[in-house]
C-alpha atoms as a PDB file:
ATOM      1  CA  UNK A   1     115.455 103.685  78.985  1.00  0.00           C
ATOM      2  CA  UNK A   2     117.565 101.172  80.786  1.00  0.00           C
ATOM      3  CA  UNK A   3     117.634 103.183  83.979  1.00  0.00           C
ATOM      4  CA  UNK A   4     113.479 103.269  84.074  1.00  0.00           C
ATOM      5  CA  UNK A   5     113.589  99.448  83.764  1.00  0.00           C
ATOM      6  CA  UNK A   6     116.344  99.055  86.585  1.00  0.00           C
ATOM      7  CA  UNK A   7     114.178 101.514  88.581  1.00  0.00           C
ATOM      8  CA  UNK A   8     111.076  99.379  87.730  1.00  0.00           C
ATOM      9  CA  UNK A   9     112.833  96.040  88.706  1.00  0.00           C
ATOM     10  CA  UNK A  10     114.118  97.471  91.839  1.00  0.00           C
ATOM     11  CA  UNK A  11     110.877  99.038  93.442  1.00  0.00           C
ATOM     12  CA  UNK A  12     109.059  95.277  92.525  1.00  0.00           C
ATOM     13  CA  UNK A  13     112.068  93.724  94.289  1.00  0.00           C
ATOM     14  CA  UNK A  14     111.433  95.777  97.299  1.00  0.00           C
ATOM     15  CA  UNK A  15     107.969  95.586  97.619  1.00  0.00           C
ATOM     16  CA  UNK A  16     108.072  92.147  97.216  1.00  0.00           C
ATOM     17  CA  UNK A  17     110.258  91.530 100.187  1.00  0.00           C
ATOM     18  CA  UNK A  18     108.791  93.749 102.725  1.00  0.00           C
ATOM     19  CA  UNK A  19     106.191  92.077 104.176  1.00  0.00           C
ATOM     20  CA  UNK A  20     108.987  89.252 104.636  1.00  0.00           C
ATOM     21  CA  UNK A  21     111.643  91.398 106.097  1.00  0.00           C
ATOM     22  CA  UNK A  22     109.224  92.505 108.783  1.00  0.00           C
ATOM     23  CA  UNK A  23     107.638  89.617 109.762  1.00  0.00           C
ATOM     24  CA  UNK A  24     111.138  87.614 109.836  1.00  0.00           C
ATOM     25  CA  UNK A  25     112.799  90.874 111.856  1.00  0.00           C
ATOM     26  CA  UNK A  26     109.432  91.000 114.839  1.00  0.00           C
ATOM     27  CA  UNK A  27     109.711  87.174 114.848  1.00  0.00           C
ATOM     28  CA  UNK A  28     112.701  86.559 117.341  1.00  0.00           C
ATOM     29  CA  UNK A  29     111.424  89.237 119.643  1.00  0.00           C
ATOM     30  CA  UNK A  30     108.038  87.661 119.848  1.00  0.00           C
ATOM     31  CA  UNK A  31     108.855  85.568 123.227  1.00  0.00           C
ATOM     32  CA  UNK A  32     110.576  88.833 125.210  1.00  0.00           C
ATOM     33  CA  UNK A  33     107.523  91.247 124.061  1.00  0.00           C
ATOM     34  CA  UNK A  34     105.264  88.385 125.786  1.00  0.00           C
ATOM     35  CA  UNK A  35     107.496  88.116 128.883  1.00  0.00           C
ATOM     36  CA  UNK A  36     107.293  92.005 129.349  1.00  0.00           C
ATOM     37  CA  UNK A  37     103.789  92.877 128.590  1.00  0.00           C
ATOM     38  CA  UNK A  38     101.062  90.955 130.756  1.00  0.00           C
ATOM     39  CA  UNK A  39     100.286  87.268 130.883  1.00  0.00           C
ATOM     40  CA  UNK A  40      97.101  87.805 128.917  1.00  0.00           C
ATOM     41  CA  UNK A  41      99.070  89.824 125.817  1.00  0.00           C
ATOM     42  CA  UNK A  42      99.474  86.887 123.786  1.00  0.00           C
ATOM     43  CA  UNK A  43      96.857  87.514 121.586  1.00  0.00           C
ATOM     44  CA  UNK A  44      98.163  91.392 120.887  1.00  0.00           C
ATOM     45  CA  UNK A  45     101.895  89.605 120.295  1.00  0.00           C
ATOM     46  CA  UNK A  46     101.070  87.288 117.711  1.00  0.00           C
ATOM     47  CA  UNK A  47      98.646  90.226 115.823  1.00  0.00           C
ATOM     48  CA  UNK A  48     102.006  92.085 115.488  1.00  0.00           C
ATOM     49  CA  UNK A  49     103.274  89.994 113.381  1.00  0.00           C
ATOM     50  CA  UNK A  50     100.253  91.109 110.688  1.00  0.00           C
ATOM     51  CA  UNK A  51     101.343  94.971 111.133  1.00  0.00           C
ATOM     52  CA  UNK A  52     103.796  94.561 108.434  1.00  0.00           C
ATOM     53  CA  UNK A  53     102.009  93.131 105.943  1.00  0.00           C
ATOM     54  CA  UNK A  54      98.562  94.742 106.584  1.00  0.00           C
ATOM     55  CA  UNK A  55     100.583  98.043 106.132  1.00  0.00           C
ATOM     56  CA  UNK A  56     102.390  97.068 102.887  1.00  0.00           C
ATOM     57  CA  UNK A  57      98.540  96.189 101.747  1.00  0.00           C
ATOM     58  CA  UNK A  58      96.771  99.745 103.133  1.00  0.00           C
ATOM     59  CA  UNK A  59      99.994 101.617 101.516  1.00  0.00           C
ATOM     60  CA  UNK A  60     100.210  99.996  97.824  1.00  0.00           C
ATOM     61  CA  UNK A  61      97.139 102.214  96.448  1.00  0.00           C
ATOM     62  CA  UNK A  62      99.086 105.061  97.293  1.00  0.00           C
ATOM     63  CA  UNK A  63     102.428 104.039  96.563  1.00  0.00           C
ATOM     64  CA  UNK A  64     100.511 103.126  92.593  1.00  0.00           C
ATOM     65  CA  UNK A  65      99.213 106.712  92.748  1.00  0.00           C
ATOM     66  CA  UNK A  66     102.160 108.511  93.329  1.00  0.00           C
ATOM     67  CA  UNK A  67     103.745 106.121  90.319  1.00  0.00           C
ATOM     68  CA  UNK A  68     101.619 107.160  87.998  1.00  0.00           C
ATOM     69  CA  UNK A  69     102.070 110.981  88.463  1.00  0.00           C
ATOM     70  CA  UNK A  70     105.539 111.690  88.890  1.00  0.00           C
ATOM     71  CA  UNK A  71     109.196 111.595  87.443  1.00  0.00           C
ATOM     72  CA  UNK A  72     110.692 107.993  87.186  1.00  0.00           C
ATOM     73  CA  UNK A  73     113.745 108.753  89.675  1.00  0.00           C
ATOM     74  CA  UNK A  74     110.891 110.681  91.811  1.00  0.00           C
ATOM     75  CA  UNK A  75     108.324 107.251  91.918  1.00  0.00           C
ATOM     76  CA  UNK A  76     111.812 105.206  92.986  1.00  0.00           C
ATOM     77  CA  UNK A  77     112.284 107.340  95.962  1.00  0.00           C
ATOM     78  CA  UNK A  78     108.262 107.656  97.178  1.00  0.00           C
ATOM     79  CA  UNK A  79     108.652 103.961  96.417  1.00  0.00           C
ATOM     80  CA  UNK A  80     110.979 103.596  99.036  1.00  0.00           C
ATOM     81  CA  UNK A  81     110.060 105.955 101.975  1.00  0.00           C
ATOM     82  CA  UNK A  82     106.336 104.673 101.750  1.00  0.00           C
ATOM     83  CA  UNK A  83     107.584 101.252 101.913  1.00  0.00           C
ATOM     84  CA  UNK A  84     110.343 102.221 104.904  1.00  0.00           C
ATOM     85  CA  UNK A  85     107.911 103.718 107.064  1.00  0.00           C
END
């Protein structure tokens, strides 16, 4: 019982920070991706930094489905990979 309520912690912990994690890791690279692409790109630079938080949003429906109908140790893992890609 103590190992489904680490498990439970964990996966909250982790999709909690992963809309952080990718905004704060695109962030620095925001000024090179502008110098490389054209002078008109700005607009498509600063949308990037939505990509990982619209895809944590599109993905949590699924990521709750697969929860709900497999093993604990099963939902941890399909936690993870959903939330890593």
């Amino acid at each position: 019982m103590k190992l489904k309520l680490v498990l439970r912690d964990l996966t909250l912990l982790l999709a909690s920070m992963i809309t952080i994690i990718g905004t704060t890791a695109i962030t620095p690279s925001l000024p090179g991706m502008n110098s490389y692409f054209e002078i008109s790109s700005e607009y498509w630079v600063m949308i990037s930094l939505t990509i990982p938080a619209l895809s944590a949003g599109l993905f949590a429906p699924f990521t709750g489905i697969g929860q709900s109908r497999q093993e604990e140790i099963i939902n941890f893992f399909l936690t993870c990979m959903v939330l890593l890609v």
